[in-house]
C-alpha atoms as a PDB file:
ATOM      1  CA  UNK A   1       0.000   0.000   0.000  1.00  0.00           C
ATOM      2  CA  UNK A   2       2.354   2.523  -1.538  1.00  0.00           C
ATOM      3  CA  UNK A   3      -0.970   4.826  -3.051  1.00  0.00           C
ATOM      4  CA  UNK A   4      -1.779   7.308  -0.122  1.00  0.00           C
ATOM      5  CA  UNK A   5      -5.748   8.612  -0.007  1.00  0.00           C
ATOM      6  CA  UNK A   6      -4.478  11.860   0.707  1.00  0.00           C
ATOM      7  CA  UNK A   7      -2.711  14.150  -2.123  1.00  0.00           C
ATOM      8  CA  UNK A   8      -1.137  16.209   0.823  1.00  0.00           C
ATOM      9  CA  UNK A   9       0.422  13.155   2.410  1.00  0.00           C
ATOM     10  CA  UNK A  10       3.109  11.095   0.260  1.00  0.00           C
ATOM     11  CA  UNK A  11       3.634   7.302   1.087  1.00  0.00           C
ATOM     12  CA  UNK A  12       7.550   5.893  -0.214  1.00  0.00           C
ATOM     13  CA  UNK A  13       9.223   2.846   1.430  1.00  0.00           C
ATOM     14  CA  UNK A  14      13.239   3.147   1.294  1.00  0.00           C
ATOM     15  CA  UNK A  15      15.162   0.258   2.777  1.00  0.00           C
ATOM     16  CA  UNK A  16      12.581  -0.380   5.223  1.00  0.00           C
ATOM     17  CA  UNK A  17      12.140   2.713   6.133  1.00  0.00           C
ATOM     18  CA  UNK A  18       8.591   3.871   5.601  1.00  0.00           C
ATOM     19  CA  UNK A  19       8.224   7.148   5.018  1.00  0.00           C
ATOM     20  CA  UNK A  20       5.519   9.453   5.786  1.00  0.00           C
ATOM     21  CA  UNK A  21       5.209  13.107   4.386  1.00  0.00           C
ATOM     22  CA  UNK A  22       2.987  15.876   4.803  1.00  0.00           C
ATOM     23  CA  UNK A  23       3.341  17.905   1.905  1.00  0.00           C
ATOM     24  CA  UNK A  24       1.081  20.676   1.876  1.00  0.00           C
ATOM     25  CA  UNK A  25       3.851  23.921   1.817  1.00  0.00           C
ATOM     26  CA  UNK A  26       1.157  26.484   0.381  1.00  0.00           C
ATOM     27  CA  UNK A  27      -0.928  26.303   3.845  1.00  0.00           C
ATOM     28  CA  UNK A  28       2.293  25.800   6.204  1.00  0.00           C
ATOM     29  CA  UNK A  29       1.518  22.043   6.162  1.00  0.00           C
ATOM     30  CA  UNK A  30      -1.727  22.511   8.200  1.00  0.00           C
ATOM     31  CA  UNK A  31      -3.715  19.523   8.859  1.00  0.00           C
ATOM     32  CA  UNK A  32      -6.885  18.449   6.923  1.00  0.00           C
ATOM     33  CA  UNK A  33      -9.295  15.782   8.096  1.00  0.00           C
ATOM     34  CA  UNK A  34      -8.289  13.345   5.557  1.00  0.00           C
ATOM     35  CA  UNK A  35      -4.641  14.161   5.420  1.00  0.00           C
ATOM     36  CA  UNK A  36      -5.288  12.944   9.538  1.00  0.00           C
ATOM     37  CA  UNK A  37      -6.488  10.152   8.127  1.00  0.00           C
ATOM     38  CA  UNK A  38      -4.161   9.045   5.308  1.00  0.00           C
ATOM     39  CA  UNK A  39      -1.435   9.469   8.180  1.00  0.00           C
ATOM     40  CA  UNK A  40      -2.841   7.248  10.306  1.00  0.00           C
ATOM     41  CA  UNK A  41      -3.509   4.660   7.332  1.00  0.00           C
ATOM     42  CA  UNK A  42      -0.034   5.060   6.324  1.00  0.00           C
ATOM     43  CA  UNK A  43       0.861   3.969   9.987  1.00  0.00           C
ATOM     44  CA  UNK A  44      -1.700   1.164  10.667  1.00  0.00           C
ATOM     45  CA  UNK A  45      -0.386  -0.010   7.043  1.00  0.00           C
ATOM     46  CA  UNK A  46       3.307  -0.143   7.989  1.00  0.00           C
ATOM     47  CA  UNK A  47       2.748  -1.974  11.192  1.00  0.00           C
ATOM     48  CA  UNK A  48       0.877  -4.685   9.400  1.00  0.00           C
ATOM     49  CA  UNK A  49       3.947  -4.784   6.794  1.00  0.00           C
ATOM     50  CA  UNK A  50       6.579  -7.199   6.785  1.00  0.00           C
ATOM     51  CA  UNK A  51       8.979  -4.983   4.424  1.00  0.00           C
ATOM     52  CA  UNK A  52       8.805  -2.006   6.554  1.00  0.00           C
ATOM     53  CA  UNK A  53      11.016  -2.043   9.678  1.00  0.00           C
ATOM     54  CA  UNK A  54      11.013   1.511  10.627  1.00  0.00           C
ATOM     55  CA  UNK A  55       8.516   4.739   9.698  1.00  0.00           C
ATOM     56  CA  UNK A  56       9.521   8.223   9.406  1.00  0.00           C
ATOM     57  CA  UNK A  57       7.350  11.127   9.689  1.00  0.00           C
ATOM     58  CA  UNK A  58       8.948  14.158   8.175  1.00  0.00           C
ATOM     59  CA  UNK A  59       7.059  17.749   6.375  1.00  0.00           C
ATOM     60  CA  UNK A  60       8.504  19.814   3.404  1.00  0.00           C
ATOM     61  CA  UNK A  61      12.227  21.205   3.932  1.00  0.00           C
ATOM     62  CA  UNK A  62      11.129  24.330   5.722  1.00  0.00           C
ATOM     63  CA  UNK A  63       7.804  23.140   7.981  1.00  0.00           C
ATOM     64  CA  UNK A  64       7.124  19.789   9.443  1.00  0.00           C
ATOM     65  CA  UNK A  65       3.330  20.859  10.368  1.00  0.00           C
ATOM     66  CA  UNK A  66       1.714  24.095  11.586  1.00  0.00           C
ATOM     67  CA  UNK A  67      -0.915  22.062  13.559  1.00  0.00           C
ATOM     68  CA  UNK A  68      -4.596  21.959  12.371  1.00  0.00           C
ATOM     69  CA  UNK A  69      -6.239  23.731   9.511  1.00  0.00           C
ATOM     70  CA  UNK A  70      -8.494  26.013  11.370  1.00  0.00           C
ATOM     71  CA  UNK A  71     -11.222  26.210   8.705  1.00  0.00           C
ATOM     72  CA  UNK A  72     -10.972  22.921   8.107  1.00  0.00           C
ATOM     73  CA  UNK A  73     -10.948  22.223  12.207  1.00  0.00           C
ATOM     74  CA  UNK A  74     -14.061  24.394  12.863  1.00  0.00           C
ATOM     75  CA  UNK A  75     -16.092  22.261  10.121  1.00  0.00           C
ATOM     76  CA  UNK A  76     -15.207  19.162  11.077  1.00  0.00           C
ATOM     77  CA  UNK A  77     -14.962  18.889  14.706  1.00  0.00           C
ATOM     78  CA  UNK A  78     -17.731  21.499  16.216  1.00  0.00           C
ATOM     79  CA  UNK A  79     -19.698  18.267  16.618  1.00  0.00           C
ATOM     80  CA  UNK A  80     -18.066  15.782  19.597  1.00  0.00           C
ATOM     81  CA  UNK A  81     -20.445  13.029  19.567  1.00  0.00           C
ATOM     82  CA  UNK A  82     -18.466  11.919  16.180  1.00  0.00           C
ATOM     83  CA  UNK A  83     -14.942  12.362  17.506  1.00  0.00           C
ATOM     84  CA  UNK A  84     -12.341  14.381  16.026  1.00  0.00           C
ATOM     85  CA  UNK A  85     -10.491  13.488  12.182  1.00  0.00           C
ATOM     86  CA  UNK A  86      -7.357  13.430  14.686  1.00  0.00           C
ATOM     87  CA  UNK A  87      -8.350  11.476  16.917  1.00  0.00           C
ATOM     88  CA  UNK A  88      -7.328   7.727  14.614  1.00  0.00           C
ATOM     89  CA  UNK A  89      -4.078   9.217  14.045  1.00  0.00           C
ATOM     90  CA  UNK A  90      -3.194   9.839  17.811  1.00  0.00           C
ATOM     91  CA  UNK A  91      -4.245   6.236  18.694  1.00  0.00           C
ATOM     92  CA  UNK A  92      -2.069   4.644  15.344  1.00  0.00           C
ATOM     93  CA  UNK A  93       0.983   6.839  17.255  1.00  0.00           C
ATOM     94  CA  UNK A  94       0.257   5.217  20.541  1.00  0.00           C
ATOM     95  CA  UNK A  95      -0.286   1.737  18.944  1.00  0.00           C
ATOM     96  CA  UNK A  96       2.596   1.865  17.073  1.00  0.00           C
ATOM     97  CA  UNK A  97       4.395  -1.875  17.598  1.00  0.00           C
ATOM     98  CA  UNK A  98       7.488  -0.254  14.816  1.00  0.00           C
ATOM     99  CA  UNK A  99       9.912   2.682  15.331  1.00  0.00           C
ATOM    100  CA  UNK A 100       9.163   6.045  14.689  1.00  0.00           C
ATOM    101  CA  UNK A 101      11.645   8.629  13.787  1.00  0.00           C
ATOM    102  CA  UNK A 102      10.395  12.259  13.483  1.00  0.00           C
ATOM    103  CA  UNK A 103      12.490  14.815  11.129  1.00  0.00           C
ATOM    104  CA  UNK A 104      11.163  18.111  11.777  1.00  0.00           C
ATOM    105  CA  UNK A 105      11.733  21.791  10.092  1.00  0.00           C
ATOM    106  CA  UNK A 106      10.855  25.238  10.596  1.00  0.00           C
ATOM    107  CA  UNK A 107       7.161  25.343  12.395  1.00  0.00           C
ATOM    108  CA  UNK A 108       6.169  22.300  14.535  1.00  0.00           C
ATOM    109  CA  UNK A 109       2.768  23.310  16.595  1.00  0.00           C
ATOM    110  CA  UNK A 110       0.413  21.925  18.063  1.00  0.00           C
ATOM    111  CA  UNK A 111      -0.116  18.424  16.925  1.00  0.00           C
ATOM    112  CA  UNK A 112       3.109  18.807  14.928  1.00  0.00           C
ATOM    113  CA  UNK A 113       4.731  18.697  18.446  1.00  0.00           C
ATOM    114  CA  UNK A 114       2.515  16.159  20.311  1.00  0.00           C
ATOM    115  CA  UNK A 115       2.799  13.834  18.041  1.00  0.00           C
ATOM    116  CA  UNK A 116       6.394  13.613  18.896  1.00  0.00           C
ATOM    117  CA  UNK A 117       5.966  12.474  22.059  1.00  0.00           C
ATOM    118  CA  UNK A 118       5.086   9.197  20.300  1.00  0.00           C
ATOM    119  CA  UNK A 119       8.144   8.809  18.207  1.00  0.00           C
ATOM    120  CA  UNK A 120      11.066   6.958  19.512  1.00  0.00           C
ATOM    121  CA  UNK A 121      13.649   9.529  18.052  1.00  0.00           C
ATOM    122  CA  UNK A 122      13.364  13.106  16.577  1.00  0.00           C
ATOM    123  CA  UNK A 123      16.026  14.592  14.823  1.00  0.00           C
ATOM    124  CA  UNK A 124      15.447  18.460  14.489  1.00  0.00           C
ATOM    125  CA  UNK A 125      16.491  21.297  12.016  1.00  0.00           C
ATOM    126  CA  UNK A 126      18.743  24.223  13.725  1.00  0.00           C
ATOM    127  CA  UNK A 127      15.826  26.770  12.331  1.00  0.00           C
ATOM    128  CA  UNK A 128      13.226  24.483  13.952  1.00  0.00           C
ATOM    129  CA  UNK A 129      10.913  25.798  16.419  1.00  0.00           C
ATOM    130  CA  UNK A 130       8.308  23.721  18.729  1.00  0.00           C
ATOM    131  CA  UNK A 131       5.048  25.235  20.502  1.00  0.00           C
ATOM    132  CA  UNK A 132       1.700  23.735  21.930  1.00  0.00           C
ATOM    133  CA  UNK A 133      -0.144  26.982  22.155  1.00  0.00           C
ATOM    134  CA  UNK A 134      -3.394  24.959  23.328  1.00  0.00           C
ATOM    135  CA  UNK A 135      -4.066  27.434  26.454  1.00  0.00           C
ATOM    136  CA  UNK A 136      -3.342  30.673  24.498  1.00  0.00           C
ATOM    137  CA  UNK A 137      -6.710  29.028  22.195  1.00  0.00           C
ATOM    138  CA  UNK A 138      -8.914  28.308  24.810  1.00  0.00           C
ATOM    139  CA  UNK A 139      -8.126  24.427  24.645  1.00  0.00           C
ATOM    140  CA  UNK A 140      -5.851  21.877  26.253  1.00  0.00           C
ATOM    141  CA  UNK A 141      -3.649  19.371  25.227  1.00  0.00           C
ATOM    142  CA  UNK A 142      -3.946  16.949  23.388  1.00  0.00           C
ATOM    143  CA  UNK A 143      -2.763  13.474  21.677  1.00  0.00           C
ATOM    144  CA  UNK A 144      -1.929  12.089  25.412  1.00  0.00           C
ATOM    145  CA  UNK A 145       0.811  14.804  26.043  1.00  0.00           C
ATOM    146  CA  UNK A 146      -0.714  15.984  29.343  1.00  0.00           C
ATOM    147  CA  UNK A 147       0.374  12.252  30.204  1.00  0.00           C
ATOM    148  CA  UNK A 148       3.721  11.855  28.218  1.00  0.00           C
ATOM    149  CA  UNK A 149       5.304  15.124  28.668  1.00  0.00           C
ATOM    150  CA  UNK A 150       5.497  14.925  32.371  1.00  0.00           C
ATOM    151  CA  UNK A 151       7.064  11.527  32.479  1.00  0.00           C
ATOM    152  CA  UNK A 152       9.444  12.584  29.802  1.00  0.00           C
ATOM    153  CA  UNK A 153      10.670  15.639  30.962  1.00  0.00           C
ATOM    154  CA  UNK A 154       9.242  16.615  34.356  1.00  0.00           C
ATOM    155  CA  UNK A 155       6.623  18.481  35.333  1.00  0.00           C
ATOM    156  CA  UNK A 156       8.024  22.013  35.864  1.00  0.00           C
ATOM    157  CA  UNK A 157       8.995  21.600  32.326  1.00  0.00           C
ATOM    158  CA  UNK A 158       6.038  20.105  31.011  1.00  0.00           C
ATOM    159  CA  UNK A 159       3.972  23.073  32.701  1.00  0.00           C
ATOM    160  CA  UNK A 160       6.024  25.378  31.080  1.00  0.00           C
ATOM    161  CA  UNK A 161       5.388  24.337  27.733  1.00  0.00           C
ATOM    162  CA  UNK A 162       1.505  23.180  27.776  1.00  0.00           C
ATOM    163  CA  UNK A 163       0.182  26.393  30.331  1.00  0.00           C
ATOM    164  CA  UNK A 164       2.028  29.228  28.554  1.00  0.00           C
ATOM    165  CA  UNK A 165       1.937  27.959  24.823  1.00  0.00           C
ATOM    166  CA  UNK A 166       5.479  29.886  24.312  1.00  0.00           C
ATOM    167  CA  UNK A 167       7.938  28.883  21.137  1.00  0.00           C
ATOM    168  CA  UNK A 168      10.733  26.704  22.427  1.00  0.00           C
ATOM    169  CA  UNK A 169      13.917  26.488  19.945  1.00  0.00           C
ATOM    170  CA  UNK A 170      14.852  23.009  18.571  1.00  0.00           C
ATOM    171  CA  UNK A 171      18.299  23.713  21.306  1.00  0.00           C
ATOM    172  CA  UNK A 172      15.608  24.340  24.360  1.00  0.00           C
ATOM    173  CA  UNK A 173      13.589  21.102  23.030  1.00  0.00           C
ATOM    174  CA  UNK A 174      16.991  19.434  22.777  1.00  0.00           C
ATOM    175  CA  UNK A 175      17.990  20.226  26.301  1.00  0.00           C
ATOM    176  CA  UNK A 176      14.415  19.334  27.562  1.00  0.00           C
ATOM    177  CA  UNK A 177      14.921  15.534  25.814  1.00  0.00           C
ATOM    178  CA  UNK A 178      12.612  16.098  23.542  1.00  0.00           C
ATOM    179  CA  UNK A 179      14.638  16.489  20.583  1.00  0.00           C
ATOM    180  CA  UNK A 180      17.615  14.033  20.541  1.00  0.00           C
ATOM    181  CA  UNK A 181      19.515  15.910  17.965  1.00  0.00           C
ATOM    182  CA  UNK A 182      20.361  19.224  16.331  1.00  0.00           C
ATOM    183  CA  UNK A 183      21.756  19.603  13.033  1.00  0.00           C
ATOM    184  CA  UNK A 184      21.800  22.430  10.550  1.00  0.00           C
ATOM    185  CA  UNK A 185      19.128  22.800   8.114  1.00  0.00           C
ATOM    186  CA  UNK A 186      21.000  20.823   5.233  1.00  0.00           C
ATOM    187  CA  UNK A 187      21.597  17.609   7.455  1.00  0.00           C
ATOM    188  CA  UNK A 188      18.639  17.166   9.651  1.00  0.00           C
ATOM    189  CA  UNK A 189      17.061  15.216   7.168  1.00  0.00           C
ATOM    190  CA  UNK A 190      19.730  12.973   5.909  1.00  0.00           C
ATOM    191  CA  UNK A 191      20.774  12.368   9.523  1.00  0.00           C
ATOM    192  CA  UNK A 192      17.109  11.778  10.539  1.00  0.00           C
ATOM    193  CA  UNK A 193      17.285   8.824   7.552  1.00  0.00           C
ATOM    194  CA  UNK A 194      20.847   7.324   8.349  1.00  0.00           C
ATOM    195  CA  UNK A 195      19.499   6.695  11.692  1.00  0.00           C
ATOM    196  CA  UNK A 196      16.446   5.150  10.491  1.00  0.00           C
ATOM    197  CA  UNK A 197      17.943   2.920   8.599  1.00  0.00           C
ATOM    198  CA  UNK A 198      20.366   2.188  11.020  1.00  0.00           C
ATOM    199  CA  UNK A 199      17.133   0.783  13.020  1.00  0.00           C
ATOM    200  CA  UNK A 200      15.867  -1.012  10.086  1.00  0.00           C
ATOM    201  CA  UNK A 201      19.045  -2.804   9.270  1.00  0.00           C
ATOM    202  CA  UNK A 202      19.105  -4.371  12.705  1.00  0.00           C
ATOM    203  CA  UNK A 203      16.990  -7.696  13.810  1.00  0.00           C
ATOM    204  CA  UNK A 204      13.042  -6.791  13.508  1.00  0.00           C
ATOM    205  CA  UNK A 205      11.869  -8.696  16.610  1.00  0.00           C
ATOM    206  CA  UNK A 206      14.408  -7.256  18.800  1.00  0.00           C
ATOM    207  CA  UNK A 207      13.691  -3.898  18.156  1.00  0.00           C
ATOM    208  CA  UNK A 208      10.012  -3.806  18.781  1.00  0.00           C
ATOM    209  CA  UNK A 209      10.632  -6.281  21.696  1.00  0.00           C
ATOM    210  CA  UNK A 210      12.818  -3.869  23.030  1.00  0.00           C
ATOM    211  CA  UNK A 211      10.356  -0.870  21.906  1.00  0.00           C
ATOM    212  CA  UNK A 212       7.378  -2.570  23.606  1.00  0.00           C
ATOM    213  CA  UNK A 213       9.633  -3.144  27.109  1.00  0.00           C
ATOM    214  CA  UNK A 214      10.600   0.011  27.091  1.00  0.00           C
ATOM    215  CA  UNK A 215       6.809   1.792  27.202  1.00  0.00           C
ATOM    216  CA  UNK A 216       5.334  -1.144  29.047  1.00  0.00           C
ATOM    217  CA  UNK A 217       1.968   0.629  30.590  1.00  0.00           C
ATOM    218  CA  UNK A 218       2.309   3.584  28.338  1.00  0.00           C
ATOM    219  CA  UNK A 219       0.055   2.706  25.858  1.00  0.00           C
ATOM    220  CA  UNK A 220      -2.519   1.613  27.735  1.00  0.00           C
ATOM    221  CA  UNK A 221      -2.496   4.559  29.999  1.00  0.00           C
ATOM    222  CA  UNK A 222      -2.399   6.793  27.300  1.00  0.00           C
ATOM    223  CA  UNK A 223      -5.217   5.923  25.267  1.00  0.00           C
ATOM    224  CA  UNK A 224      -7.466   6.537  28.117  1.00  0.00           C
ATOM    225  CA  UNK A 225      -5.893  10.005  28.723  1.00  0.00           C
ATOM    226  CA  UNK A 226      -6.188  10.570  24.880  1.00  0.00           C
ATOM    227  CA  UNK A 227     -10.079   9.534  25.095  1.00  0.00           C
ATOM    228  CA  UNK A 228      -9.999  12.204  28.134  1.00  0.00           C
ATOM    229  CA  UNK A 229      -8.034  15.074  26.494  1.00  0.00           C
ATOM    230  CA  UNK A 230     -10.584  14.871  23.192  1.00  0.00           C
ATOM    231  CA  UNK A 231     -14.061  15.169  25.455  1.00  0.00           C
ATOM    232  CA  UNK A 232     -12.235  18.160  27.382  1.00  0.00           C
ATOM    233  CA  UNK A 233     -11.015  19.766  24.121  1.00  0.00           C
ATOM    234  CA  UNK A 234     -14.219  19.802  22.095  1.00  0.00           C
ATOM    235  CA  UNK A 235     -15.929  20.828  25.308  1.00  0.00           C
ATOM    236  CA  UNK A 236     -13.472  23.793  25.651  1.00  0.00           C
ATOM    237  CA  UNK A 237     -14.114  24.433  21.807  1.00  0.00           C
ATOM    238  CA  UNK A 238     -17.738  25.354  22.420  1.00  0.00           C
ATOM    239  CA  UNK A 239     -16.589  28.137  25.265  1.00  0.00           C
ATOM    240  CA  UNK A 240     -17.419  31.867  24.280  1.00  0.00           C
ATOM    241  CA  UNK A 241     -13.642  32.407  24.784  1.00  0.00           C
ATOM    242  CA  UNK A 242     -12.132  29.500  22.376  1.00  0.00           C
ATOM    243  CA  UNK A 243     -15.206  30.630  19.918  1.00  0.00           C
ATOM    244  CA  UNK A 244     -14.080  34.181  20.392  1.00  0.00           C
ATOM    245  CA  UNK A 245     -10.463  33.469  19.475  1.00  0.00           C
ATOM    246  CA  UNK A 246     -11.081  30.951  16.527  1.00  0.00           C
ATOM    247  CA  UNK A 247     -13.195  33.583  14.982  1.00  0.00           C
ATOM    248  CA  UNK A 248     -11.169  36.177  15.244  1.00  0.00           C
ATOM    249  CA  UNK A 249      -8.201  33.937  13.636  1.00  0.00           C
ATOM    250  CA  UNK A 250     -10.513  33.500  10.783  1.00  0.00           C
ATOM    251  CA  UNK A 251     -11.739  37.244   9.985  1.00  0.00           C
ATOM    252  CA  UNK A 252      -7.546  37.428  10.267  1.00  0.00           C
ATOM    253  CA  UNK A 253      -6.899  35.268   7.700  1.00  0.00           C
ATOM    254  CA  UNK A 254      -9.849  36.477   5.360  1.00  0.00           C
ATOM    255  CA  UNK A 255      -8.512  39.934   5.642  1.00  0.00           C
ATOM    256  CA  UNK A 256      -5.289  38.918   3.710  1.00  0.00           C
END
């Protein structure tokens, strides 16, 4: 299953290494419904496969993802009795049984950082910046970080970046551990891929035996916290204040 439903998300399988691409530059690489979907496809897909041994998730050269398509957002998810388009992709990144390897550029926020709290190693650009401006919308997390970011990096740290939303560097995300490595803008990606197939090359079964020992509980816990975070964030979504800001963002946007 090389043949993606989604034009804005490219499927190609190199050496085992299945790679996933959101290629959408024109809108910053903002999230549709069905490029949500076509993502988690392309994951679901590659843990079923025999020939893939790793997946990377990577965006265009200069954005990985600048979270959710608000227009796209509003339409789709005012309604919470049927879930959001996000919500299949955040349990496919918990579910995982395979390596994932995140290459990120330029913007990663919202979901475009969450999501790497799934992924086993991210590899980011110099010029890469991270934020989770959830709070500064209304919202709250989402994707299980309320859950993950804690345990990974504390929860001073973790406050820091999900109550005040601010921009953290790719060096800042780095020294938090969420980052493993830096490089500069012309290596991230190749790096990102040597270390991929690095993984791949090495037995299958002991990697995701080791993968699975080392977030015993995890997923578990965290799709129940990801069922929690989604009933909280659509309730949020209906407040006067998170309707207040969305619509102004929009009247922004149709003013260019």
């Amino acid at each position: 299953m090389l043949d993606s439903s989604n034009a804005n998300i490219e499927y190609s399988l190199d050496a085992g290494v299945f790679v996933l691409k959101i290629n959408r530059p024109e809108k910053k690489n903002a999230l549709l419904p069905g490029m949500y979907a076509a993502l988690a496809e392309g994951l679901r897909w590659a843990d079923e496969c025999d020939e893939v041994r790793v997946t990377l998730i990577r965006g265009v050269d200069n954005c990985f993802t600048s979270g959710n398509d608000v227009n796209g957002f509003v339409s789709s998810e005012a309604d919470s009795s049927q879930g959001r388009p996000s919500q299949d992709l955040m349990h496919a990144l918990n579910e995982s049984k395979k390596p994932i390897v995140a290459a990120i550029s330029g913007l990663a926020i919202g979901i475009g950082t969450t999501l790497l709290f799934h992924c086993d190693l991210v590899y980011a650009s110099r010029e890469c910046f991270l934020q989770m401006p959830f709070t500064r919308l209304g919202l709250c997390p989402e994707a299980g970080s309320s859950y993950l970011l804690p345990r990974q990096i504390g929860h001073q740290r973790a406050s820091e970046m999900l109550l005040l939303g601010d921009r953290m560097s790719a060096e800042q995300a780095r020294d938090y551990g969420v980052v493993n490595e830096v490089l500069d803008q012309a290596e991230y990606l190749d790096y990102a891929m040597t270390k991929a197939r690095q993984l791949a090359a090495l037995p299958a079964d002991s990697v995701q035996t080791s993968k699975r020992l080392i977030k015993t509980g995890l997923p578990e816990a965290t799709r129940t916290v990801i069922n929690d975070e989604l009933i909280e964030f659509n309730r949020l979504l209906q407040t006067p204040e998170a309707q207040a800001i969305v619509q102004a963002f929009l009247a922004k946007s149709a003013a260019k």
